[in-house]
Protein backbone atom coordinates (compact mmCIF):
# COMPACT_ATOMS: atom_id res chain seq x y z
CA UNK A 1 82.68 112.12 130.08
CA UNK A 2 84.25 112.27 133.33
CA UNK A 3 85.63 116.45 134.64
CA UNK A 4 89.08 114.95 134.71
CA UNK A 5 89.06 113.60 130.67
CA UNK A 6 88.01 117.16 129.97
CA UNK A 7 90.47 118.94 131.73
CA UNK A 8 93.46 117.04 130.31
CA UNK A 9 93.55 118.87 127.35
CA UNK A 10 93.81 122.72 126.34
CA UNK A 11 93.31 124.10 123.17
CA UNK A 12 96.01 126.94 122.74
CA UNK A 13 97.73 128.86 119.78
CA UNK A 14 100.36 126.72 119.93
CA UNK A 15 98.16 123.85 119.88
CA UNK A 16 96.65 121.13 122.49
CA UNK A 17 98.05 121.17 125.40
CA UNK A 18 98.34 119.36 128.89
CA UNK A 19 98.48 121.57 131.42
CA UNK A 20 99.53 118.75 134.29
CA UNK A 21 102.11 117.27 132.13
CA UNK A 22 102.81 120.70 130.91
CA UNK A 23 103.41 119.73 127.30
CA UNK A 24 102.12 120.20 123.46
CA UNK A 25 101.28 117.17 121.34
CA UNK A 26 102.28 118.49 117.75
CA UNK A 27 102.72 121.89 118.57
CA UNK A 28 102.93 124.10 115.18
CA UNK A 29 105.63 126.58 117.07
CA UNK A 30 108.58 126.09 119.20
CA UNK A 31 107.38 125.32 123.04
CA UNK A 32 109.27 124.26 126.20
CA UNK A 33 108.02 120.33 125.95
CA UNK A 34 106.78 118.57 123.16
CA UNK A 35 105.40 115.36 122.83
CA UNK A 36 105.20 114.30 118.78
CA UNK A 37 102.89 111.96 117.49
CA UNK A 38 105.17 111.40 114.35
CA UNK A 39 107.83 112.63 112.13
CA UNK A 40 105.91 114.12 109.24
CA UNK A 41 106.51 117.79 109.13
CA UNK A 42 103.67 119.62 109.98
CA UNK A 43 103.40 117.71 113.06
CA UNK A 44 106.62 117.61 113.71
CA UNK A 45 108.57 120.96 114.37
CA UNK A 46 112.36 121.69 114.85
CA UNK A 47 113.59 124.05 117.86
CA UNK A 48 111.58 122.91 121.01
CA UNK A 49 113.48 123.10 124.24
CA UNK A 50 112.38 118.95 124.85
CA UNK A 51 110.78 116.71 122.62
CA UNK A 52 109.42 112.84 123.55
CA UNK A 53 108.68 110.61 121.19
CA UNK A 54 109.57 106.98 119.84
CA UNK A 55 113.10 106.24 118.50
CA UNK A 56 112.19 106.22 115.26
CA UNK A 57 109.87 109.88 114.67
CA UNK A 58 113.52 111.32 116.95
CA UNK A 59 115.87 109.92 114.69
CA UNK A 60 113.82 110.94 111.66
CA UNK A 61 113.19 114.18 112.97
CA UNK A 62 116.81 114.24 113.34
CA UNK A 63 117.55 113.20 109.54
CA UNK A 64 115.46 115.70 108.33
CA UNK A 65 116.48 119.05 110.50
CA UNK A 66 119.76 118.11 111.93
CA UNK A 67 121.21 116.80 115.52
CA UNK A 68 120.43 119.80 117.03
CA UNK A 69 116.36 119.98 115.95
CA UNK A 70 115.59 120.10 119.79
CA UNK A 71 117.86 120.94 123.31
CA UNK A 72 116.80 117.61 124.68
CA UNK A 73 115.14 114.36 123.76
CA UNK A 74 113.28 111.72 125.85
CA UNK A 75 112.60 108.24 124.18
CA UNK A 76 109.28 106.48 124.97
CA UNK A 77 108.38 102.75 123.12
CA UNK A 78 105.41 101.47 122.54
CA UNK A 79 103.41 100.89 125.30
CA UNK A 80 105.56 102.07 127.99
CA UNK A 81 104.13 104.27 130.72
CA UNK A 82 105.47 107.66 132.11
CA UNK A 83 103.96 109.86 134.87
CA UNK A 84 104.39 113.34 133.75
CA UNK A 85 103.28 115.59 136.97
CA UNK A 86 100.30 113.07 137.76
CA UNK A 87 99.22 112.27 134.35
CA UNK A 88 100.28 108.94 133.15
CA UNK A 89 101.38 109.11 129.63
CA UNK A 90 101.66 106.09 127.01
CA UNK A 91 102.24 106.14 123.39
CA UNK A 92 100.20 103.28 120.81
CA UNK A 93 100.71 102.89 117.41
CA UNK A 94 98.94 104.42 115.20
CA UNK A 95 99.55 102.71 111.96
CA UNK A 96 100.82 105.39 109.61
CA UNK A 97 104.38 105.53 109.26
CA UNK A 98 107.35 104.08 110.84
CA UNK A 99 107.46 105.41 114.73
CA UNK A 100 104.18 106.90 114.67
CA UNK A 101 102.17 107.28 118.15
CA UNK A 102 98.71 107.69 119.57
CA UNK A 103 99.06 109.86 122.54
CA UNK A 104 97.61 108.35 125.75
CA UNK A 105 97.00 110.60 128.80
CA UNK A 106 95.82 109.08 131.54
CA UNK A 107 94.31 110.73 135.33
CA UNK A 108 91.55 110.00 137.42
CA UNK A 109 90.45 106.94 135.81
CA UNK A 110 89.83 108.74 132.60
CA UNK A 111 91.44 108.51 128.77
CA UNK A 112 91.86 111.06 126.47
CA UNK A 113 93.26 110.03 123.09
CA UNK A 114 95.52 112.27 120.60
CA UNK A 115 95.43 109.92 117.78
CA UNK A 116 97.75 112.09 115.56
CA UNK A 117 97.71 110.96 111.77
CA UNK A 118 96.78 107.02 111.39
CA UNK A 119 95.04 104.50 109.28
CA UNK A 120 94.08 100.70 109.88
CA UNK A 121 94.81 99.01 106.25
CA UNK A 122 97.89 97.16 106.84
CA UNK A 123 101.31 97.82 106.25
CA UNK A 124 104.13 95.98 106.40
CA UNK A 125 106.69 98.84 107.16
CA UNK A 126 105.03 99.81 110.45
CA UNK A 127 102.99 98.86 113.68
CA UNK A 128 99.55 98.41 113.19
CA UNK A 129 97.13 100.91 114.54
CA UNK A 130 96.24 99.81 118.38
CA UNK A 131 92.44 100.88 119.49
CA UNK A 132 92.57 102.11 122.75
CA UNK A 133 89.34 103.41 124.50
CA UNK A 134 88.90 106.31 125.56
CA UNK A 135 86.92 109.33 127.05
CA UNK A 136 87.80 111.76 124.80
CA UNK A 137 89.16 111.06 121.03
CA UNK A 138 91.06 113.01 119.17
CA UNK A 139 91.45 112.58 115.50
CA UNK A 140 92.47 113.57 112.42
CA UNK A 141 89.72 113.91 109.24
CA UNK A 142 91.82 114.29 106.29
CA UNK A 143 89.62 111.68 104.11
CA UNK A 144 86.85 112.32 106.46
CA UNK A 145 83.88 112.38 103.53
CA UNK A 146 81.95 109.13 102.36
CA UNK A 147 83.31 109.50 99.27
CA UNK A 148 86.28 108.16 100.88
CA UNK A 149 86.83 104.57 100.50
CA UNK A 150 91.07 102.88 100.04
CA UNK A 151 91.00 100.19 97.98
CA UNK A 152 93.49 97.39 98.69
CA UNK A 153 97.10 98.66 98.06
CA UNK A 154 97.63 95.11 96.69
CA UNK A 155 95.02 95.83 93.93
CA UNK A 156 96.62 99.24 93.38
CA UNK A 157 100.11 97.54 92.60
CA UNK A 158 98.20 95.29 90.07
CA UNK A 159 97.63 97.95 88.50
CA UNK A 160 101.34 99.26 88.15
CA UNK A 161 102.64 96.43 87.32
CA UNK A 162 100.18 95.41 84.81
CA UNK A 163 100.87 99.25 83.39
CA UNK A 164 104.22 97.97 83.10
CA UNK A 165 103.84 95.15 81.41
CA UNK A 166 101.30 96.76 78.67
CA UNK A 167 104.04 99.43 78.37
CA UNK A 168 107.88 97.51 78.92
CA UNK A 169 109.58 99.96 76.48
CA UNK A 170 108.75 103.00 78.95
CA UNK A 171 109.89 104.32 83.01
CA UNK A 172 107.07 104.46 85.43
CA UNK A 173 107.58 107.55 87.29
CA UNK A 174 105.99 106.86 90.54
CA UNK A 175 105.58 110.30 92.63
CA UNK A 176 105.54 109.02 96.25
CA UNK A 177 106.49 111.20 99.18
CA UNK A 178 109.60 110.77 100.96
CA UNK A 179 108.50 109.76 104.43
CA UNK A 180 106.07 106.90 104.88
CA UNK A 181 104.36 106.71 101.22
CA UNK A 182 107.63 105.88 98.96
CA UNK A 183 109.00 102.89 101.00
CA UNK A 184 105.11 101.85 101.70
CA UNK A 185 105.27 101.62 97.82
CA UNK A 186 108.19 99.18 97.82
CA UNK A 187 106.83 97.26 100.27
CA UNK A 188 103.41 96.64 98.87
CA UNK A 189 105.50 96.41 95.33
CA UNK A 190 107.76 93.30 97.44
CA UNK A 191 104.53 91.86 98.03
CA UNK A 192 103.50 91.69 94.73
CA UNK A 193 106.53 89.56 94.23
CA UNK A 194 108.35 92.49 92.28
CA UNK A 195 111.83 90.86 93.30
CA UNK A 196 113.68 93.98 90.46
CA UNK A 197 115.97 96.73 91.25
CA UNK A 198 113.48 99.92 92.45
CA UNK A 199 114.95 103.35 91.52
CA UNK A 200 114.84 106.25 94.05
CA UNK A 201 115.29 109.94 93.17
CA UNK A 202 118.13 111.43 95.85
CA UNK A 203 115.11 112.85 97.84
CA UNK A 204 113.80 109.21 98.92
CA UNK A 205 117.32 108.03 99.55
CA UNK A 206 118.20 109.22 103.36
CA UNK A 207 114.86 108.16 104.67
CA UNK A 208 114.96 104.83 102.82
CA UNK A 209 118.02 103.31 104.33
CA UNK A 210 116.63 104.16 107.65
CA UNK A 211 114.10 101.94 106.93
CA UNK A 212 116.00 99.57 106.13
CA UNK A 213 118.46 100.10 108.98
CA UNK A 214 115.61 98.98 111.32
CA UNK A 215 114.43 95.92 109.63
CA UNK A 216 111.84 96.72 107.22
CA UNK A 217 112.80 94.53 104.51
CA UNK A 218 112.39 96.57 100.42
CA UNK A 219 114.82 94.49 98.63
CA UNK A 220 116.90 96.01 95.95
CA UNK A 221 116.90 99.77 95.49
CA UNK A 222 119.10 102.16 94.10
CA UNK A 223 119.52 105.87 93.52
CA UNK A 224 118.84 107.21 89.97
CA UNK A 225 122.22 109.14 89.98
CA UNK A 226 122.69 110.22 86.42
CA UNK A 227 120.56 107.72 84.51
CA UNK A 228 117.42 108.44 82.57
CA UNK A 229 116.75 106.76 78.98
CA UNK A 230 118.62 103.77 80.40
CA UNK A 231 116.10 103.06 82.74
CA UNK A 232 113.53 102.01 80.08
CA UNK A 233 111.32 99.43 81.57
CA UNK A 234 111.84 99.66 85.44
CA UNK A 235 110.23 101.68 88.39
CA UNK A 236 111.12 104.77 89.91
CA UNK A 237 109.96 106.90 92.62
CA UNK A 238 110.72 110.43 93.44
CA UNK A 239 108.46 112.95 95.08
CA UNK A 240 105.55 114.02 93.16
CA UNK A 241 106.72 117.69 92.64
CA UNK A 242 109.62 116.16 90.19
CA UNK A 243 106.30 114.38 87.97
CA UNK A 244 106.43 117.54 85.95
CA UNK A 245 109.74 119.31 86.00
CA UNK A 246 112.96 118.75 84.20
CA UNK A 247 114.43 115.86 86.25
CA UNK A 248 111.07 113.40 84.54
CA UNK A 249 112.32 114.44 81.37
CA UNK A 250 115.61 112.71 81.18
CA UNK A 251 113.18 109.44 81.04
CA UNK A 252 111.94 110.20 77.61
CA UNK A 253 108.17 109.54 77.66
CA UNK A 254 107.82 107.68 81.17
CA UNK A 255 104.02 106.53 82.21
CA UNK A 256 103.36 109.16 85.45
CA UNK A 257 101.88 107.78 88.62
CA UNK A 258 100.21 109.18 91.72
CA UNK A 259 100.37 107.32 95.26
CA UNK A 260 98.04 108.68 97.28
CA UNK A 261 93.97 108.55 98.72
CA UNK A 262 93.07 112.63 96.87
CA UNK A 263 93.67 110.25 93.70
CA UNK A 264 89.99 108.93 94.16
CA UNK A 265 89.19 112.40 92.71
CA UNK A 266 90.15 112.66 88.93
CA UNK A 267 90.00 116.53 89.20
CA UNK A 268 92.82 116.17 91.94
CA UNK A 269 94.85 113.29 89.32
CA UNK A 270 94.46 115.42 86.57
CA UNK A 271 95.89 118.62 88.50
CA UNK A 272 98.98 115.95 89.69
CA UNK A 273 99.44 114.57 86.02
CA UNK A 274 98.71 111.30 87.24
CA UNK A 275 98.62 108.96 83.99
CA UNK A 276 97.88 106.01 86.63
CA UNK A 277 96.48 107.29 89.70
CA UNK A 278 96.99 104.77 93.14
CA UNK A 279 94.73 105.03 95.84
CA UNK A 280 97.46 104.63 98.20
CA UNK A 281 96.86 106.52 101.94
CA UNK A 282 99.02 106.15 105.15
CA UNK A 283 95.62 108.17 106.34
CA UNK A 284 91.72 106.39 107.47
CA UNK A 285 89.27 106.39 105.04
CA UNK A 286 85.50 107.12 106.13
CA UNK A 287 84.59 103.73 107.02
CA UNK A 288 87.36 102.95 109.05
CA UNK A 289 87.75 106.84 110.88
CA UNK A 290 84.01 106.36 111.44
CA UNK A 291 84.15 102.55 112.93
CA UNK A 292 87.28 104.11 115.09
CA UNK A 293 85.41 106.84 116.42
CA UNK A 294 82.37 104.34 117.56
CA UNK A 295 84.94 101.42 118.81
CA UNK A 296 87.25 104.20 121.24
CA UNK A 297 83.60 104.67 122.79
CA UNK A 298 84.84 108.36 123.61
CA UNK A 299 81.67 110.31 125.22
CA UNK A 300 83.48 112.74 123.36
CA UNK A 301 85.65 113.68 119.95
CA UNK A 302 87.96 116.40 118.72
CA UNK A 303 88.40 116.57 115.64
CA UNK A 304 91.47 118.47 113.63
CA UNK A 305 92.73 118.64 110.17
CA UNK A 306 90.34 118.09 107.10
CA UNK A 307 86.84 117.93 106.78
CA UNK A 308 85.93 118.71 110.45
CA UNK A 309 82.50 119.39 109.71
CA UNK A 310 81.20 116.69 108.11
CA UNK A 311 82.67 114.36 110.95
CA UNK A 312 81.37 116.20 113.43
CA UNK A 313 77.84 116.28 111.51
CA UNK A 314 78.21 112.58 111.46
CA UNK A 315 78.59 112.13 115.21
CA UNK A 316 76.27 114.05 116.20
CA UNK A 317 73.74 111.69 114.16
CA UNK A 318 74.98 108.65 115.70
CA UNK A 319 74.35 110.37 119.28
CA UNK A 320 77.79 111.09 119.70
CA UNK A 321 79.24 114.77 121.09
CA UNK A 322 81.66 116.24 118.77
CA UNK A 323 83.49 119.33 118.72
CA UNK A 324 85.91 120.52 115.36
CA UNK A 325 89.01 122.25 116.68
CA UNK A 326 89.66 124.53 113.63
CA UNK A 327 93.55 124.02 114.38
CA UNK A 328 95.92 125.98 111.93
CA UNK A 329 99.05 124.57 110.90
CA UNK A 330 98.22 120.89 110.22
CA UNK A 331 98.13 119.83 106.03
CA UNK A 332 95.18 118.05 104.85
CA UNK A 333 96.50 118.04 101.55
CA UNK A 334 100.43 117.15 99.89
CA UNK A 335 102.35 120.13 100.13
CA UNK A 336 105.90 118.46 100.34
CA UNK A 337 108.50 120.37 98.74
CA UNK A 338 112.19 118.61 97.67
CA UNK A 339 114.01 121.59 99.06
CA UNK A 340 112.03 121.51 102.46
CA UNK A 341 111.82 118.73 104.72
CA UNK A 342 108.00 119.62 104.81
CA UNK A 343 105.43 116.77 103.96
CA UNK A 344 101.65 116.11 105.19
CA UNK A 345 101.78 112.94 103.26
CA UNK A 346 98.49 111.46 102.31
């Protein structure tokens, strides 16, 4: 690894940080300049002086905290390139939710990589993650245990809709979070060739349309509004908090489902109340975070949220350097609330 990959990056309280470019990725606190990999809450923060990011994460960003969630935004697509004080920056898609962005920084000939959240299964409502090699890689490690392995979503929406066909006289009551998981969900369910009405609790709504308002075809959904009983038979998605409260009740005896990779473990599905648990993740599962890490061909890799250890244990078998950051702030588990805009979806 060349001097100049190493030096690109600084590890600070705030989080990494470029000193050329003189900007966060992520930060978990208001700074001056932010760069944000993606929209989901604990990577993206409200009050920054500047934020940069795609078009999508800022207009999310801006449904979720408000116009004024930053003094100044700077758009950046896919692909394009922008020299920040001698460091060339360039965001690539990283596959796991609408707008989301590897950050490239580029100086002296030498890549480092801020990968953000991502996965490599496909999904239609978003870009496909883009390898891009690197000197140093940083990445996420939420699923980052062997034990780890997504099934095909397609299999996982047999299984739903085979649930409701077994059961046509009840809801399914599918707890999906609001950014990224829930409209996944439709799609996959689209795919299927599940051409009824979906249901959405008021949560999933906002988010939703915007989805739909840049192309990302879900078909026919609705809100729930005031119905319950009525809804015998058909689909609905709400955030998994609602599963167990008072607003699942007004569906009588509805069949509860979990979207999400922690539903591999039955301890976690039984704490959710998961009747029909779906290995769904917008996150990489071990085989694929561990074929990502070899492909970059990083000399070195950083590695943040989730089970930093155990990656870095793996690399260093493999001959590879590693380093865990230990970063505080970042969820590796579902902590979304429907009150908060906060969500580490999973």
């Amino acid at each position: 690894m060349s001097i100049a990959a190493s030096s690109l990056l600084h590890l600070t309280p705030e989080g990494l940080f470029c000193p050329e470019a003189n900007a966060h990725v992520d930060p978990v606190r208001p700074v001056a300049r932010a760069i944000i990999t993606h929209a989901h809450a604990d990577h993206a923060r409200a009050g920054h002086g500047a934020v940069l990011a795609t078009q999508e994460t800022l207009d999310i960003m801006a449904l979720r905290y408000g116009e004024g969630f930053c003094g100044q935004r700077q758009t950046l697509a896919y692909g394009q390139r922008l020299d920040l004080g001698g460091v060339t920056l360039t965001l690539k898609p990283a596959g796991h939710v609408l707008g989301s962005a590897q950050v490239v920084l580029e100086a002296g000939g030498a890549q480092a990589v801020i990968s953000g959240d991502y996965k490599r299964q496909a999904d239609p409502t978003c870009a496909p993650f883009e390898l891009v090699p690197c000197d140093v890689f940083v990445t996420e490690a939420t699923f980052g245990l062997p034990v780890f392995r997504h099934p095909d979503a397609g299999a996982e929406m047999a299984k739903l809709l085979a649930s409701q066909a077994l059961f046509p006289e009840r809801t399914h009551l599918v707890g999906a979070y609001a950014l990224g998981k829930a409209q996944r969900v439709i799609a996959e369910l689209r795919r299927a060739g599940y051409d009824r009405t979906i249901y959405l609790h008021g949560a999933l709504e906002k988010i939703t349309a915007y989805y739909q308002s840049r192309g990302i075809a879900l078909g026919p959904v609705e809100p729930v509004g005031g119905l319950g009983k009525e809804l015998a038979g058909e689909i609905v998605l709400c955030p998994p908090g609602e599963l167990a409260g008072r607003w699942a009740r007004r569906f009588g005896d509805p069949v509860t489902a979990v979207a999400s990779g922690w539903m591999r473990v039955r301890a976690r599905a039984r704490q959710r109340g998961a009747e029909l648990p779906l290995v769904i993740s917008d996150h990489v599962d071990w085989p694929d975070l561990t074929r990502t890490v070899l492909e970059t061909g990083a000399a070195e890799t950083w590695v943040t949220h989730g089970a930093e250890e155990a990656l870095v244990h793996w690399c260093e078998t493999v001959g590879r350097k590693a380093r865990p950051l230990h970063m505080i702030g970042y969820g590796e588990d579902e902590t979304e609330t429907d009150s908060a805009p906060a969500d580490t979806d999973t």
